[in-house]
Protein backbone atom coordinates (compact mmCIF):
# COMPACT_ATOMS: atom_id res chain seq x y z
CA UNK A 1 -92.81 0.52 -51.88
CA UNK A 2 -90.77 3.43 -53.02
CA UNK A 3 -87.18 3.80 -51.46
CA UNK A 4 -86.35 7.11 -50.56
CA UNK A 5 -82.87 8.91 -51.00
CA UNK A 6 -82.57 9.05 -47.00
CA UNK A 7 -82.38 5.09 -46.34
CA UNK A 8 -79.38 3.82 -46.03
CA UNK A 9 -80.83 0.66 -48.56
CA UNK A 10 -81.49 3.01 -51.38
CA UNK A 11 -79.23 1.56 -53.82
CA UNK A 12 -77.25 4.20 -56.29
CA UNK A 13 -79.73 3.26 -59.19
CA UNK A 14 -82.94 4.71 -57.20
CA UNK A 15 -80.97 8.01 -55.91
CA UNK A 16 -79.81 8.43 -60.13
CA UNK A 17 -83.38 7.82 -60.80
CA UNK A 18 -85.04 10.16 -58.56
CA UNK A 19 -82.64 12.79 -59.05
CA UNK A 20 -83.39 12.51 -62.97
CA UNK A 21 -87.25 13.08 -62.18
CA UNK A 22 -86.22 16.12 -60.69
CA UNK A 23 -84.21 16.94 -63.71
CA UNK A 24 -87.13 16.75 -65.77
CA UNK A 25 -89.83 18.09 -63.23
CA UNK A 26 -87.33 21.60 -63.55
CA UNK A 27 -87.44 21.45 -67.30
CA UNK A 28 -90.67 20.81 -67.53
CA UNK A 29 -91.19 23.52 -65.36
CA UNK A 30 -89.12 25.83 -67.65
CA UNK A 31 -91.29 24.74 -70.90
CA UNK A 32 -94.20 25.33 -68.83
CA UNK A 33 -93.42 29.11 -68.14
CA UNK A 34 -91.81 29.56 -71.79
CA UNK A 35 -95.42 28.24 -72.97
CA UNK A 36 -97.01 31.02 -71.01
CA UNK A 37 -94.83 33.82 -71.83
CA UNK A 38 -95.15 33.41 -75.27
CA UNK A 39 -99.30 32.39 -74.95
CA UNK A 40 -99.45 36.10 -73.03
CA UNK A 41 -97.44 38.05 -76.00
CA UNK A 42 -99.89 36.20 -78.90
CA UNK A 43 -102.81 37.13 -76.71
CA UNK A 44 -101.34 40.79 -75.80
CA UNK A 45 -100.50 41.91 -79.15
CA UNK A 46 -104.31 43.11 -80.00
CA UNK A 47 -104.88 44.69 -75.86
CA UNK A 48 -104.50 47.90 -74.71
CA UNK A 49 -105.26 49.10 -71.53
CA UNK A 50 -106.75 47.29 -68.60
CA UNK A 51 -106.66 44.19 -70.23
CA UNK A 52 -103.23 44.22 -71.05
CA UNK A 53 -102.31 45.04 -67.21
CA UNK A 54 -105.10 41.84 -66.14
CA UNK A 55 -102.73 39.87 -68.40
CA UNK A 56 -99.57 40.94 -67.45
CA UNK A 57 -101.02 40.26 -63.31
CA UNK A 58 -101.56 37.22 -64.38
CA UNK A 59 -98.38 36.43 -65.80
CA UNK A 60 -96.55 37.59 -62.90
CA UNK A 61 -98.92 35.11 -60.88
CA UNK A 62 -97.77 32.52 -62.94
CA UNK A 63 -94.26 33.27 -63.00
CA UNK A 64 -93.93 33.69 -59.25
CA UNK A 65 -95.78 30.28 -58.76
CA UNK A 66 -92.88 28.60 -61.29
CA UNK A 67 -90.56 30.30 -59.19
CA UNK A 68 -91.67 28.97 -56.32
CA UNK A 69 -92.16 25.19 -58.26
CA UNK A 70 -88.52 25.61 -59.60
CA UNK A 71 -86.84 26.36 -56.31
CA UNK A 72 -88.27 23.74 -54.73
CA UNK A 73 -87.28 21.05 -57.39
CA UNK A 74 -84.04 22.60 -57.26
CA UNK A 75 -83.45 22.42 -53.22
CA UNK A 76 -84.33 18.93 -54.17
CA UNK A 77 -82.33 18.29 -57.02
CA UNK A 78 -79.40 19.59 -54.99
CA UNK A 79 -79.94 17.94 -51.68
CA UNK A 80 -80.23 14.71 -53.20
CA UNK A 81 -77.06 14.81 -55.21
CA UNK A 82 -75.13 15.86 -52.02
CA UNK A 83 -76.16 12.57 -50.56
CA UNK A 84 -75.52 10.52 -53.94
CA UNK A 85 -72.10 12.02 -53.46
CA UNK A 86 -71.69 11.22 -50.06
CA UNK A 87 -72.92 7.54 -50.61
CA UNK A 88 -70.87 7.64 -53.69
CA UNK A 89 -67.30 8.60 -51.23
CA UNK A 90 -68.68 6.59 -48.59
CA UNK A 91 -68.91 3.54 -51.14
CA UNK A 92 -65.51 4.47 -52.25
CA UNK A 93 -63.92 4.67 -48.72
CA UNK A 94 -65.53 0.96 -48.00
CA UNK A 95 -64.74 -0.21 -51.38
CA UNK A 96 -61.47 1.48 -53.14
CA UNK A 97 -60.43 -1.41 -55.62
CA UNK A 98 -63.34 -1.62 -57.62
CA UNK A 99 -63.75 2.43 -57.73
CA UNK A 100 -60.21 2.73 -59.19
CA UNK A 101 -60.94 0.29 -61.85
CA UNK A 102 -64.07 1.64 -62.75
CA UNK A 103 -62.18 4.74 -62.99
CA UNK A 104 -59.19 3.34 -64.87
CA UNK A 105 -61.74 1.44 -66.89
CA UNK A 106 -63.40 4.91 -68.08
CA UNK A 107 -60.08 6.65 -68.24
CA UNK A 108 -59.02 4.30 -70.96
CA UNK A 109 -62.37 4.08 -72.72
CA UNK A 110 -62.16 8.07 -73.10
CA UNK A 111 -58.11 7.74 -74.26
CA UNK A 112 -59.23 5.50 -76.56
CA UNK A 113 -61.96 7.63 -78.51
CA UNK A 114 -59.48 10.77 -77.88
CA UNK A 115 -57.24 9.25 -80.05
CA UNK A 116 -59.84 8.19 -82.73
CA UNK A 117 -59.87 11.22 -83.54
């Protein structure tokens, strides 16, 4: 059984993990139309013509269906980190001590490799 980002019992680790598949559906979505692009200008480069515009039809096919792909993923991407940041101040409103050392925690972790340096 999959937990969805809408129930209240999805725990932070299954929001961060869903909202990383939709990190990588959108870049594969972006290698996917990069791919294309550059199969249509290797198979181009010899066509003249009616061919050429069948090709470049095509390509505007495909791009408008990544588009489409990439929008959605992003409407995702974006509607599910809302709600990881409203469980994520919701958490911190129920629960402030351990949010401010967590914070202080990673403040001092990033002093100390500032200073490394």
């Amino acid at each position: 059984m999959q937990l969805s980002t809408d129930s209240p019992t999805a725990a932070p680790e299954t929001r961060s993990r869903v909202l990383a598949q939709s990190k990588e559906e959108l870049t594969r979505e972006f290698r996917n139309l990069i791919r294309d692009g550059e199969a249509l200008l290797r198979t181009t480069s010899n066509m003249s013509g009616e061919a050429l515009a069948q090709a470049r039809e095509q390509f505007r096919d495909q791009l408008a269906k990544a588009r489409t792909r990439v929008g959605t993923v992003s409407r995702v991407a974006i509607d599910r980190g809302r709600r990881a940041a409203v469980a994520t101040d919701e958490y911190v409103h129920a629960s402030p001590w351990p949010a401010i050392g967590a914070a202080a925690a990673v403040g001092l972790l990033i002093g100390v490799l500032i200073s490394r340096r």
